[in-house]
C-alpha atoms as a PDB file:
ATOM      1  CA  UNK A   1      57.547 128.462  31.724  1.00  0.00           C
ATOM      2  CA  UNK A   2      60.562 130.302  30.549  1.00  0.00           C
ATOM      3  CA  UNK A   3      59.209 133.493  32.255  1.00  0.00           C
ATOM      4  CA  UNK A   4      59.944 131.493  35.505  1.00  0.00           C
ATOM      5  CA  UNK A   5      63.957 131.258  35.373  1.00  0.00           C
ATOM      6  CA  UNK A   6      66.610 133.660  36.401  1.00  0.00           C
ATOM      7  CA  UNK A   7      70.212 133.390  36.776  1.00  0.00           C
ATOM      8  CA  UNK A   8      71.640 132.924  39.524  1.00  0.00           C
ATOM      9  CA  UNK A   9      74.878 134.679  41.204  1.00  0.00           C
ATOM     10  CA  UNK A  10      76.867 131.391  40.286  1.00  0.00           C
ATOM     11  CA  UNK A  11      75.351 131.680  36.434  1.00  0.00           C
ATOM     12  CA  UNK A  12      72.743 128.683  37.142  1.00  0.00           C
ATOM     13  CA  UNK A  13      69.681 129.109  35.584  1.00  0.00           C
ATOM     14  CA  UNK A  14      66.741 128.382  38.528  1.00  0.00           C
ATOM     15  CA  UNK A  15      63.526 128.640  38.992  1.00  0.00           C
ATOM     16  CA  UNK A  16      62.835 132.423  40.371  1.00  0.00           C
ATOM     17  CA  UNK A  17      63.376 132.096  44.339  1.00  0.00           C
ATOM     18  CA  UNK A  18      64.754 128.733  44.279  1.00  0.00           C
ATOM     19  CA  UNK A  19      68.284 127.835  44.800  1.00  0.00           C
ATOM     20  CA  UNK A  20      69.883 125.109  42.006  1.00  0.00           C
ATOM     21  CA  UNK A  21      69.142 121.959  44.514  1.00  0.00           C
ATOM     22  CA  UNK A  22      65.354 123.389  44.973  1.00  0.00           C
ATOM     23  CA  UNK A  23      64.781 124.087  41.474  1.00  0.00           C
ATOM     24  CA  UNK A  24      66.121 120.508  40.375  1.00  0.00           C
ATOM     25  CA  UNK A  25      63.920 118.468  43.622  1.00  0.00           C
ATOM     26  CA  UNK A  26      60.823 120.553  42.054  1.00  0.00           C
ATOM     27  CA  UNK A  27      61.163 119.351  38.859  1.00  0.00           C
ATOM     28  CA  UNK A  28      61.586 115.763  39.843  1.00  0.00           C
ATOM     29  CA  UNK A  29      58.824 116.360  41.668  1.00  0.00           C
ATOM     30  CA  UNK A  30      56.765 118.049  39.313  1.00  0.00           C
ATOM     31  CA  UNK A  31      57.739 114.858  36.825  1.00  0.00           C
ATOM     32  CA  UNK A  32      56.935 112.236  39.682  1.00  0.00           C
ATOM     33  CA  UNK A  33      53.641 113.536  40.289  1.00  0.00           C
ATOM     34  CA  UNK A  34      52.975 114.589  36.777  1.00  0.00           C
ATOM     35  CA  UNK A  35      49.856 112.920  35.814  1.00  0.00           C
ATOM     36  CA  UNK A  36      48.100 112.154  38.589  1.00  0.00           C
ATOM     37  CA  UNK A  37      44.944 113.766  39.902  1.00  0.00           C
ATOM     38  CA  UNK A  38      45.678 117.067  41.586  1.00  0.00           C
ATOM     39  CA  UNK A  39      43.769 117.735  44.554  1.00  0.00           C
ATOM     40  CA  UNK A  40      41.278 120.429  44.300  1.00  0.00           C
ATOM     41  CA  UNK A  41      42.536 122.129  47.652  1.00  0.00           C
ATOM     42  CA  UNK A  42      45.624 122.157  49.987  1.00  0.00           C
ATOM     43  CA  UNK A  43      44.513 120.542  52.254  1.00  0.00           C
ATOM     44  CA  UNK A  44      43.670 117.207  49.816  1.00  0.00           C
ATOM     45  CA  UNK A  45      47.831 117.219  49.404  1.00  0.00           C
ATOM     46  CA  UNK A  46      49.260 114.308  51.539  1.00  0.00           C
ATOM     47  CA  UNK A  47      52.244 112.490  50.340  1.00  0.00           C
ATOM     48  CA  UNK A  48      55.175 114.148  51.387  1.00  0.00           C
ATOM     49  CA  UNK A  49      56.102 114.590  47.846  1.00  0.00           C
ATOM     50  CA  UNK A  50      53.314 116.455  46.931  1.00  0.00           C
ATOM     51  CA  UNK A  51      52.915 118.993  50.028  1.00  0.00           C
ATOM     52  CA  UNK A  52      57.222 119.296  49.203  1.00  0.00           C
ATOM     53  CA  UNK A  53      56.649 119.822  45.646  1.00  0.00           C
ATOM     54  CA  UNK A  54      53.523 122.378  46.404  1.00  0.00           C
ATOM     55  CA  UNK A  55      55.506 124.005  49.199  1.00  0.00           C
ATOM     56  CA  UNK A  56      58.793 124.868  46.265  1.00  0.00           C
ATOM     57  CA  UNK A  57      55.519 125.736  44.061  1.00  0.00           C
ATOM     58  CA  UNK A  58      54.154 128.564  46.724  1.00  0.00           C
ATOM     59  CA  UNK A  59      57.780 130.080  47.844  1.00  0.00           C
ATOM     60  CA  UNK A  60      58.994 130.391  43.423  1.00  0.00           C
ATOM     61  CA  UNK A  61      55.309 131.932  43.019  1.00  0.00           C
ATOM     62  CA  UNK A  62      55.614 134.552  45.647  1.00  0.00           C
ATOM     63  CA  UNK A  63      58.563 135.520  44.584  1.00  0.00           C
ATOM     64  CA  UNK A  64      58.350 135.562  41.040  1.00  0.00           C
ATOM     65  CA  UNK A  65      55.002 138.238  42.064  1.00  0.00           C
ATOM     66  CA  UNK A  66      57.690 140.363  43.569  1.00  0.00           C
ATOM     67  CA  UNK A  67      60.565 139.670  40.481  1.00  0.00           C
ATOM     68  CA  UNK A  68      58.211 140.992  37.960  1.00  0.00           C
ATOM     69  CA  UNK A  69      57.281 143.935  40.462  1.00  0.00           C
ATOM     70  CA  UNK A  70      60.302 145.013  41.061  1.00  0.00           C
ATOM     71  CA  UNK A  71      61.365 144.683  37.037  1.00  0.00           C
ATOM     72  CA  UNK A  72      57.936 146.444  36.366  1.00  0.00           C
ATOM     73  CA  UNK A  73      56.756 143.657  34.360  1.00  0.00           C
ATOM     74  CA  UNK A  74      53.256 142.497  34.473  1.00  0.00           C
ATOM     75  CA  UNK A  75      52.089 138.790  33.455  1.00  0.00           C
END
């Protein structure tokens, strides 16, 4: 997962497209719901923690796409 991080303006080291708050509430997140059975589609996400942590999950994935586009990196 290191190929997900950048640095920010202020030197903090997020998650691509997520400020420092958003990158710290996704991992919580990401450890809260860490174990449990992922649904198989969106739609199956209900608690407000997981449609929050797969909504952080979508916006850092789109624009990591477009980070390693622009750098002319492929993954």
């Amino acid at each position: 997962m290191s190929d997900d991080y950048e640095i920010d303006g202020n030197g903090n080291r997020v998650l691509i497209g997520l400020s420092v708050a958003e990158t710290s509430e996704f991992l919580k997140l990401e450890e809260a719901i860490q174990g449990l059975l992922a649904p198989v589609s969106s739609k199956e996400w209900k608690t407000p923690d997981e449609l929050r942590w797969l909504s952080l999950y979508q916006r850092h994935e789109a624009r990591k796409l477009l980070f390693f586009a622009a750098k002319g990196t492929v993954h």
